[in-house]
PDB file of N, CA and C in Angstrom:
ATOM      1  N   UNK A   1      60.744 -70.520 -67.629  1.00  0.00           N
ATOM      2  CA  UNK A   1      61.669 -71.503 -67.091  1.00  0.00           C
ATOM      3  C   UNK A   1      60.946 -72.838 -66.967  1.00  0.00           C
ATOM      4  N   UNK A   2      61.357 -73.794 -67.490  1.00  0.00           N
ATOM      5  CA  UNK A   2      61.022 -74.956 -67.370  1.00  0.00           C
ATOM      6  C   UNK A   2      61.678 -75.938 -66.038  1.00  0.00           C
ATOM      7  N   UNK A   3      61.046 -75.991 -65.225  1.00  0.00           N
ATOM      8  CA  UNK A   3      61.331 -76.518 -63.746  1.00  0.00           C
ATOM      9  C   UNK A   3      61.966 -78.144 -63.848  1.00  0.00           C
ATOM     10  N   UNK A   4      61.685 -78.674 -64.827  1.00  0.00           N
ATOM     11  CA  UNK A   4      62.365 -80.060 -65.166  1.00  0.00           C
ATOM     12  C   UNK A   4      63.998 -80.155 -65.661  1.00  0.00           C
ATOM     13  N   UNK A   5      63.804 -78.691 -66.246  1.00  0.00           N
ATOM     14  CA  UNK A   5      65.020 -78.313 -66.824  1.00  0.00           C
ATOM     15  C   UNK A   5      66.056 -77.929 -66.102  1.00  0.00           C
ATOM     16  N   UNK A   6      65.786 -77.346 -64.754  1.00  0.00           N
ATOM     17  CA  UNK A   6      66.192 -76.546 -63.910  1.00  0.00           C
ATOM     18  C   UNK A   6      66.755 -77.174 -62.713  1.00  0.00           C
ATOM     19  N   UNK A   7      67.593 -77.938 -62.449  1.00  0.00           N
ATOM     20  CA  UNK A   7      68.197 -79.042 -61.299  1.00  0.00           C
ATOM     21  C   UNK A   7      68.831 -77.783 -60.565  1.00  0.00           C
ATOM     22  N   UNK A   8      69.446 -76.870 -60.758  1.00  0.00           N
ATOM     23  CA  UNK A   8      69.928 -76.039 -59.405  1.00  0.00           C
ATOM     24  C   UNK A   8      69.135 -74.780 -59.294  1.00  0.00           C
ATOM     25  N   UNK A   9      67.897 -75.312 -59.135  1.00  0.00           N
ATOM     26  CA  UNK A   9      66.628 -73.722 -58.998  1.00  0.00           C
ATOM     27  C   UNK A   9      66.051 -74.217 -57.456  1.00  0.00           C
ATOM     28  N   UNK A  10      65.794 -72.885 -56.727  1.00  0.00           N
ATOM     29  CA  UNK A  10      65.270 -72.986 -55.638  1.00  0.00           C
ATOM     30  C   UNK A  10      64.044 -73.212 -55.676  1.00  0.00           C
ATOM     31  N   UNK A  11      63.342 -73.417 -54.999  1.00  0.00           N
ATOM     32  CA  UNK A  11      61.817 -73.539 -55.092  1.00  0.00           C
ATOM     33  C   UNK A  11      60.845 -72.324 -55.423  1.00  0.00           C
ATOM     34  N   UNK A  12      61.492 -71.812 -54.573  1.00  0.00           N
ATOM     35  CA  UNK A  12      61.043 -69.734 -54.617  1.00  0.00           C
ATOM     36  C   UNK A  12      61.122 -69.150 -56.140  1.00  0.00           C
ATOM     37  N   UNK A  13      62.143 -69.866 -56.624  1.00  0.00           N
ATOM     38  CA  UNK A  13      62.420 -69.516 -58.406  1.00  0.00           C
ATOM     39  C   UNK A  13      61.514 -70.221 -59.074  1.00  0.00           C
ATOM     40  N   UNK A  14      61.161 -71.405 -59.426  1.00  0.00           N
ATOM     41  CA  UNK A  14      59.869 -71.621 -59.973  1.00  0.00           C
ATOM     42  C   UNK A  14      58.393 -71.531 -59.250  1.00  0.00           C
ATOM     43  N   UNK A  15      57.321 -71.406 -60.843  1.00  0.00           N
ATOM     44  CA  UNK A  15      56.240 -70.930 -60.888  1.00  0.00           C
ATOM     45  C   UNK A  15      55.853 -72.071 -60.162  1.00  0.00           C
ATOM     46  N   UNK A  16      54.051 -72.132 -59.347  1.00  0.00           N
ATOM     47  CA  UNK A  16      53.246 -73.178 -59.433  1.00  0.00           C
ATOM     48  C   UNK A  16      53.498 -74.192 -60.424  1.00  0.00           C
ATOM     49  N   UNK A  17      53.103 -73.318 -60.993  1.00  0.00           N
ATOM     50  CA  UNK A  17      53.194 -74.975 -62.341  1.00  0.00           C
ATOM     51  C   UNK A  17      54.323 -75.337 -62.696  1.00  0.00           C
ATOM     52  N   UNK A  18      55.617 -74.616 -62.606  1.00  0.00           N
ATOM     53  CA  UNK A  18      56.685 -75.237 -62.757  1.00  0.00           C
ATOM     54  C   UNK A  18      56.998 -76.607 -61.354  1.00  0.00           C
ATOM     55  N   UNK A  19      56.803 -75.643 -60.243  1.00  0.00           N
ATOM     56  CA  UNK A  19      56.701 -76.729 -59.513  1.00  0.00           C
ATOM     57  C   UNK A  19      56.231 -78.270 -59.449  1.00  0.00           C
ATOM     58  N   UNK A  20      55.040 -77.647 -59.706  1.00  0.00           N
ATOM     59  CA  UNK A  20      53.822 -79.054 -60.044  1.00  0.00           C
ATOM     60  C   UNK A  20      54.895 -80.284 -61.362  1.00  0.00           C
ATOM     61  N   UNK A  21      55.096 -79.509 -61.744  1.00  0.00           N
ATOM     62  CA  UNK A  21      55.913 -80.582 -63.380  1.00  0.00           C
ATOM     63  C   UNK A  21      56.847 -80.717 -62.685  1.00  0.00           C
ATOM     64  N   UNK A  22      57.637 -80.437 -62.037  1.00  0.00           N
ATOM     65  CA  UNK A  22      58.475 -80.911 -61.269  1.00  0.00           C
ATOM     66  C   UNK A  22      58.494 -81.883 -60.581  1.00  0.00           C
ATOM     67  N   UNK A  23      57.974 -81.969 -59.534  1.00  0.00           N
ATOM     68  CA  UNK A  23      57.373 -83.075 -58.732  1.00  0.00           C
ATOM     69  C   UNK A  23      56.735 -84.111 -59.539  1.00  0.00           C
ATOM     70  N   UNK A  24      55.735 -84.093 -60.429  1.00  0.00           N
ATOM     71  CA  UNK A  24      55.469 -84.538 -61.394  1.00  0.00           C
ATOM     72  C   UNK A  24      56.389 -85.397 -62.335  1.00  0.00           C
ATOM     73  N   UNK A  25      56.911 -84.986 -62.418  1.00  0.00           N
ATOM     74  CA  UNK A  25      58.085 -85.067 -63.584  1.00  0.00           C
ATOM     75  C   UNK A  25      59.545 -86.517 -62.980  1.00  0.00           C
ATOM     76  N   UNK A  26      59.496 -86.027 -60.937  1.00  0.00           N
ATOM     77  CA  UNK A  26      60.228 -86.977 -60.210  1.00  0.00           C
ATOM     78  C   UNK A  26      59.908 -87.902 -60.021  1.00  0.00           C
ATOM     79  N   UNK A  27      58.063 -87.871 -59.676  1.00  0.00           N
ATOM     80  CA  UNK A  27      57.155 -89.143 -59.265  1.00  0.00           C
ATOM     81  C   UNK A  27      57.105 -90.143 -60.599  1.00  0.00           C
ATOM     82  N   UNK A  28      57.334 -89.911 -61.948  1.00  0.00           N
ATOM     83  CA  UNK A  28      56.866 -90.671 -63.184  1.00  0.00           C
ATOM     84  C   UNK A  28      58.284 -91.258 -63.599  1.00  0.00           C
ATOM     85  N   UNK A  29      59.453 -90.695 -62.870  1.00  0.00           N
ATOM     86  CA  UNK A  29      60.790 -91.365 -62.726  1.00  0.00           C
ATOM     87  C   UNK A  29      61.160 -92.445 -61.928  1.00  0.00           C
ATOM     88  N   UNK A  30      60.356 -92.507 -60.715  1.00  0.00           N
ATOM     89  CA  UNK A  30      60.728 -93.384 -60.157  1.00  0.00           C
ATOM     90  C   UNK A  30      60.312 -94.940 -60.998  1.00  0.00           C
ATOM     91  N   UNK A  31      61.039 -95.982 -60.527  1.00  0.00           N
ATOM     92  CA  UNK A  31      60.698 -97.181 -61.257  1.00  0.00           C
ATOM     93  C   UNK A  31      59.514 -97.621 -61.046  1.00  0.00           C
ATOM     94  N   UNK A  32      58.760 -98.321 -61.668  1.00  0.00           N
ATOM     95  CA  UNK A  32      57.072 -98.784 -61.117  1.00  0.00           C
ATOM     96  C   UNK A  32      57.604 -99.658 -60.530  1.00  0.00           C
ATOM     97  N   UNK A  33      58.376-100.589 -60.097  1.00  0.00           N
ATOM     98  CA  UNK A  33      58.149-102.182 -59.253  1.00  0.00           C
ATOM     99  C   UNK A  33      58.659-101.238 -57.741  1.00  0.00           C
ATOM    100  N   UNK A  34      58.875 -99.649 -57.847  1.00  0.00           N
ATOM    101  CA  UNK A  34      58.847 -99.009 -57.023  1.00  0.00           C
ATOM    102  C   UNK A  34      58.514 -98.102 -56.481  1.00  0.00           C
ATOM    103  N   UNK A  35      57.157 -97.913 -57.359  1.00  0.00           N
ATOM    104  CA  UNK A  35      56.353 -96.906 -57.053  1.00  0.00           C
ATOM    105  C   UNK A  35      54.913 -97.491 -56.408  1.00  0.00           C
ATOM    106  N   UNK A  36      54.252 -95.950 -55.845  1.00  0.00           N
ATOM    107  CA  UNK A  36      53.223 -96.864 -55.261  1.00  0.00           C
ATOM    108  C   UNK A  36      52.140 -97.206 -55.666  1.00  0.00           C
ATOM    109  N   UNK A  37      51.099 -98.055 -55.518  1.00  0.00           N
ATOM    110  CA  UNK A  37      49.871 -98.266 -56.238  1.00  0.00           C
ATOM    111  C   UNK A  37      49.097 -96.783 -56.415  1.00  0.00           C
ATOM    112  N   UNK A  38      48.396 -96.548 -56.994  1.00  0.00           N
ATOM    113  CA  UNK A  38      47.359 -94.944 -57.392  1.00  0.00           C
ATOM    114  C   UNK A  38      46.722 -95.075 -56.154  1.00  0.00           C
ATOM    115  N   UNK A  39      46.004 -95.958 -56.058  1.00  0.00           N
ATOM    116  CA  UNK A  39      44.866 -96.294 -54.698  1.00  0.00           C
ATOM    117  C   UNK A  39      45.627 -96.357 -53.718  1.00  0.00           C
ATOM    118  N   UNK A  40      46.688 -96.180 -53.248  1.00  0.00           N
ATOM    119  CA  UNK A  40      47.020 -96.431 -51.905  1.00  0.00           C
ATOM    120  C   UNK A  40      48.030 -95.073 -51.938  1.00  0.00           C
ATOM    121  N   UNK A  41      48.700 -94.656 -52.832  1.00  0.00           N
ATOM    122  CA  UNK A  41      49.588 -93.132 -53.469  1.00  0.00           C
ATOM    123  C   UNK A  41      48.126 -92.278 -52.911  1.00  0.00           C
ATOM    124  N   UNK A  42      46.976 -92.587 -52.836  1.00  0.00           N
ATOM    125  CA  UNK A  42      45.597 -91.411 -52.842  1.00  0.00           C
ATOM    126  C   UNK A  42      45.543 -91.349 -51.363  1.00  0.00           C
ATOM    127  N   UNK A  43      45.312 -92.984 -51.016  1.00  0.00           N
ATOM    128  CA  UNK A  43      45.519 -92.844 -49.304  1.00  0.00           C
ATOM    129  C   UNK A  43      46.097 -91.799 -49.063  1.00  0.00           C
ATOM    130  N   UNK A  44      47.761 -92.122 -49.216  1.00  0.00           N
ATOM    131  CA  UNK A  44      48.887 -91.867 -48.116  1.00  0.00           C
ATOM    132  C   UNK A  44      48.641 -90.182 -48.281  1.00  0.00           C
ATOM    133  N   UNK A  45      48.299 -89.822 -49.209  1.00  0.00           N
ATOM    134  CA  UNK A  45      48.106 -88.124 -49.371  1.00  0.00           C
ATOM    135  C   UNK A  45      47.008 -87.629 -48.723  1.00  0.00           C
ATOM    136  N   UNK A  46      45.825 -88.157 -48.415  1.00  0.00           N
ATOM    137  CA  UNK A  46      44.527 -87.818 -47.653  1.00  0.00           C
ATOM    138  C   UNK A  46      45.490 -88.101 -46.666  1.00  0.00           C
ATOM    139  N   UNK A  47      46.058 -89.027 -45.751  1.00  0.00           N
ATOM    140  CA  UNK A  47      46.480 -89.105 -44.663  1.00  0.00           C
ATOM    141  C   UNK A  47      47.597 -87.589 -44.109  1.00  0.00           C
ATOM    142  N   UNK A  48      47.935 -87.434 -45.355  1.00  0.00           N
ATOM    143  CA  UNK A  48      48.818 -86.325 -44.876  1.00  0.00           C
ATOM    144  C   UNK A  48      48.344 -85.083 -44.877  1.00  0.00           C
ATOM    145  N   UNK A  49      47.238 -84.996 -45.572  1.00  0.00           N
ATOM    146  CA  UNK A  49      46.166 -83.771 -45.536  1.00  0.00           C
ATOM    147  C   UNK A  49      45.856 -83.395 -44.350  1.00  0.00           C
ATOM    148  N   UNK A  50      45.133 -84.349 -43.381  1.00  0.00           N
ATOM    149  CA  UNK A  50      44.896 -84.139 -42.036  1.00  0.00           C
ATOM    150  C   UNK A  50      45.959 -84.200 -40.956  1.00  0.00           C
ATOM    151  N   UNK A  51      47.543 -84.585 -41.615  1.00  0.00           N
ATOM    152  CA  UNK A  51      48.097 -84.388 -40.585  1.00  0.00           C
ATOM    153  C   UNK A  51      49.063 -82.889 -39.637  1.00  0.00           C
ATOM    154  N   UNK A  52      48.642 -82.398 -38.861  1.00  0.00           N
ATOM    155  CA  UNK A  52      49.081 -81.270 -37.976  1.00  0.00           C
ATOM    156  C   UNK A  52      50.755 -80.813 -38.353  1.00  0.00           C
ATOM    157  N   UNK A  53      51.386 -81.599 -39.250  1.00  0.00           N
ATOM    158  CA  UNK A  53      52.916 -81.451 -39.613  1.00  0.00           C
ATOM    159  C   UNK A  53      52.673 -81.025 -40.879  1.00  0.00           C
ATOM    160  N   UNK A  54      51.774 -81.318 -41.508  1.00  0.00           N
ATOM    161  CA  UNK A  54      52.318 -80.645 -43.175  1.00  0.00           C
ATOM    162  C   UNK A  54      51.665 -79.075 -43.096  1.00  0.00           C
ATOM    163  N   UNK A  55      53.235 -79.232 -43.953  1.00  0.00           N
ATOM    164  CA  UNK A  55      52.880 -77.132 -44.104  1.00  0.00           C
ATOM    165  C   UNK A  55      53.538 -77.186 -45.937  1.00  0.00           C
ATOM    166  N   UNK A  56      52.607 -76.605 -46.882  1.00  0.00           N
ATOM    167  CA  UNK A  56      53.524 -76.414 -47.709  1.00  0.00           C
ATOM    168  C   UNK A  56      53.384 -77.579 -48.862  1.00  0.00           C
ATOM    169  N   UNK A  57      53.226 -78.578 -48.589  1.00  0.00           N
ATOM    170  CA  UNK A  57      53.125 -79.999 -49.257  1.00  0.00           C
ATOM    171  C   UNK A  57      54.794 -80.495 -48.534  1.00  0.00           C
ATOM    172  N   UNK A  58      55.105 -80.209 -47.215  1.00  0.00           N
ATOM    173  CA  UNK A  58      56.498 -80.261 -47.152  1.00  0.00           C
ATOM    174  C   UNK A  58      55.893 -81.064 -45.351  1.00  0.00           C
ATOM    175  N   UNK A  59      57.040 -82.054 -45.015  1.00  0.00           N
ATOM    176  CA  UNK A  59      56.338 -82.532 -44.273  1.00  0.00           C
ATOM    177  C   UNK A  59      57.403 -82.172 -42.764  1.00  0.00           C
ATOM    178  N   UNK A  60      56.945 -81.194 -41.813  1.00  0.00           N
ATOM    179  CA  UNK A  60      57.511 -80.541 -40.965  1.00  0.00           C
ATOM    180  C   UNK A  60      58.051 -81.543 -39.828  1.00  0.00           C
ATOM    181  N   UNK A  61      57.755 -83.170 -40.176  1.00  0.00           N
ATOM    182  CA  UNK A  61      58.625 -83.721 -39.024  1.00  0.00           C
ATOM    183  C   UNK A  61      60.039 -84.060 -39.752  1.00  0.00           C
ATOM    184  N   UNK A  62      59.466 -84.302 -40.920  1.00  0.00           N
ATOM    185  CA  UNK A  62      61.384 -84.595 -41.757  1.00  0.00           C
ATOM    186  C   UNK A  62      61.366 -84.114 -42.732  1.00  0.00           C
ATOM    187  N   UNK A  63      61.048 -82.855 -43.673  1.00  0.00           N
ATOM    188  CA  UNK A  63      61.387 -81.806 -44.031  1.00  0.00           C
ATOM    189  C   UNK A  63      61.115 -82.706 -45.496  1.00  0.00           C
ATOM    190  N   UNK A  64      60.637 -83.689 -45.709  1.00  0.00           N
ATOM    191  CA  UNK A  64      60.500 -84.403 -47.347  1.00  0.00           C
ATOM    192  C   UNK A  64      59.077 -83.728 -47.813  1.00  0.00           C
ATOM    193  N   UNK A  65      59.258 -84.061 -49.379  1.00  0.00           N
ATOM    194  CA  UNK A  65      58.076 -83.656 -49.922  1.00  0.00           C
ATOM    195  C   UNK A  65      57.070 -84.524 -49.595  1.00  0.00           C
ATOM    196  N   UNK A  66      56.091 -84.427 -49.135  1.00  0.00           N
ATOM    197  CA  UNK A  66      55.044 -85.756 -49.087  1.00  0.00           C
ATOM    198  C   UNK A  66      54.435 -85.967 -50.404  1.00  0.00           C
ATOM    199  N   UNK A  67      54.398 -85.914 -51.228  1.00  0.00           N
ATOM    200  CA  UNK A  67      54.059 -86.349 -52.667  1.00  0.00           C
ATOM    201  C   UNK A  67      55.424 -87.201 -53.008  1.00  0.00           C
ATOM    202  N   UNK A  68      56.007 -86.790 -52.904  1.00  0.00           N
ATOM    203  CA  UNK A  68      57.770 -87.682 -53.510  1.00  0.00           C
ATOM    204  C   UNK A  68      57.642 -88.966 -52.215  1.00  0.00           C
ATOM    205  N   UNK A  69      57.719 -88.182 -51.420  1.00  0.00           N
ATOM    206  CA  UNK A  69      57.864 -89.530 -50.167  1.00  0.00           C
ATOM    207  C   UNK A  69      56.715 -90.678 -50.023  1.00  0.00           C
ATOM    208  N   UNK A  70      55.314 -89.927 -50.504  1.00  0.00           N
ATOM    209  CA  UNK A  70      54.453 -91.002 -50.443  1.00  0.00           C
ATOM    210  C   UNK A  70      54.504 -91.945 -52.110  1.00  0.00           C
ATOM    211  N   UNK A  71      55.587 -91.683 -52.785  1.00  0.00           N
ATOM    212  CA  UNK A  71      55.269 -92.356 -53.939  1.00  0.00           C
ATOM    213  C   UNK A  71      56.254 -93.628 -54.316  1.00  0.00           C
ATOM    214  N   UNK A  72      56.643 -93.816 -53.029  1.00  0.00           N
ATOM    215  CA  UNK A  72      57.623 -95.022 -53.172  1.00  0.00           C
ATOM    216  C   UNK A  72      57.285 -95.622 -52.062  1.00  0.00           C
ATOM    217  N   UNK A  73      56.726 -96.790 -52.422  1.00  0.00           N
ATOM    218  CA  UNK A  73      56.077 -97.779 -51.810  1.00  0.00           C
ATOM    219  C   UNK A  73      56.813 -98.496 -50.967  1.00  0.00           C
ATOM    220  N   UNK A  74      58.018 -98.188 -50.650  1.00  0.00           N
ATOM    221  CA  UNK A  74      58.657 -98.841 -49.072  1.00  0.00           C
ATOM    222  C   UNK A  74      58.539 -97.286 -48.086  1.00  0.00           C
ATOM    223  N   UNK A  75      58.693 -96.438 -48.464  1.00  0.00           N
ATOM    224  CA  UNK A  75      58.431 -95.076 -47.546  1.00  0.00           C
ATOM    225  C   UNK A  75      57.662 -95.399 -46.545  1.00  0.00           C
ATOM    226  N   UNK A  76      57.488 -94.913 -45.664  1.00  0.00           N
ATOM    227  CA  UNK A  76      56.584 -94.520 -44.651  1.00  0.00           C
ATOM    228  C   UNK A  76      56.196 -93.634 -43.989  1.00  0.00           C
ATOM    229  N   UNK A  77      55.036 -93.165 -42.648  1.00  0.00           N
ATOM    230  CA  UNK A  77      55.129 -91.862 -42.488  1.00  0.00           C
ATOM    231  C   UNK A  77      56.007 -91.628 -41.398  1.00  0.00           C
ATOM    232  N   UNK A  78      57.034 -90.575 -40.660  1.00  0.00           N
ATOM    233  CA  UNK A  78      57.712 -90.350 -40.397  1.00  0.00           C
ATOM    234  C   UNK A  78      57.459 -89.889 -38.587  1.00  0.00           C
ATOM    235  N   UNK A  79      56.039 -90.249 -38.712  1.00  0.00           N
ATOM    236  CA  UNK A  79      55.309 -89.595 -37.877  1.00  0.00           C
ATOM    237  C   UNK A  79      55.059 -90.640 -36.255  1.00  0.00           C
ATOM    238  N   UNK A  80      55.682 -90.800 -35.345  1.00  0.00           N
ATOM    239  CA  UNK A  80      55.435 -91.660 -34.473  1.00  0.00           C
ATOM    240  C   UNK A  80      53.831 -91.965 -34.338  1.00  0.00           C
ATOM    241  N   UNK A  81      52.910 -91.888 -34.619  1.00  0.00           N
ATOM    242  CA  UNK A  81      51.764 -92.368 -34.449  1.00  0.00           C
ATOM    243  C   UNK A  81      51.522 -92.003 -36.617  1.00  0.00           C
ATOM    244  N   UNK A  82      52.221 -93.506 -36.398  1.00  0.00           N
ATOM    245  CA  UNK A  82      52.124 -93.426 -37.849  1.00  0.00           C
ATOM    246  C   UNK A  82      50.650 -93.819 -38.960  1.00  0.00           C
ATOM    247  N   UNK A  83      50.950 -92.671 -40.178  1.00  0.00           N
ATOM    248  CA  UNK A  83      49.533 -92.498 -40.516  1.00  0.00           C
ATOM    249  C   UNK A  83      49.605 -93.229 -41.914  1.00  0.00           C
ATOM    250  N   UNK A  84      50.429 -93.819 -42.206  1.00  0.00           N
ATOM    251  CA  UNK A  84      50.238 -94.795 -43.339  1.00  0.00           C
ATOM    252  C   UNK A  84      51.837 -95.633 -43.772  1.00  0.00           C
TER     253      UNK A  84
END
């Protein structure tokens, strides 16, 4: 199954790597004058590494992907003691 291919698949239904191309596949869609810089897209993901809410790559105060959410450069973190 190709996970790009697949718009009404649960998560549980694709592989790792389908996943990964997935996400992948959303982040290289978004427009660049709206995406975020690499160097600061690297930040916002170390920031979410250490934060006590992510479970999953899924971010447990508002349920977004933090890879999708950190890749659009008006986003922010969701987190009252905000981490980027």
């Amino acid at each position: 199954m190709d996970g790009l291919d697949c718009e009404r698949c649960l998560l549980r239904e694709l592989s790792d790597r389908d996943y990964v191309k997935t996400v992948s596949g959303y982040i290289s869609h978004i427009p660049k004058e709206l995406r975020t810089p690499e160097e600061t897209y690297k930040y916002r993901l170390e920031q979410c590494k250490k934060c006590q809410y992510l479970l999953n790559g899924l971010c447990r105060l508002c349920g977004c992907f933090v890879e999708i959410r950190a890749a659009v450069i008006t986003n922010y973190c969701p987190s009252t003691k905000v981490n980027w």
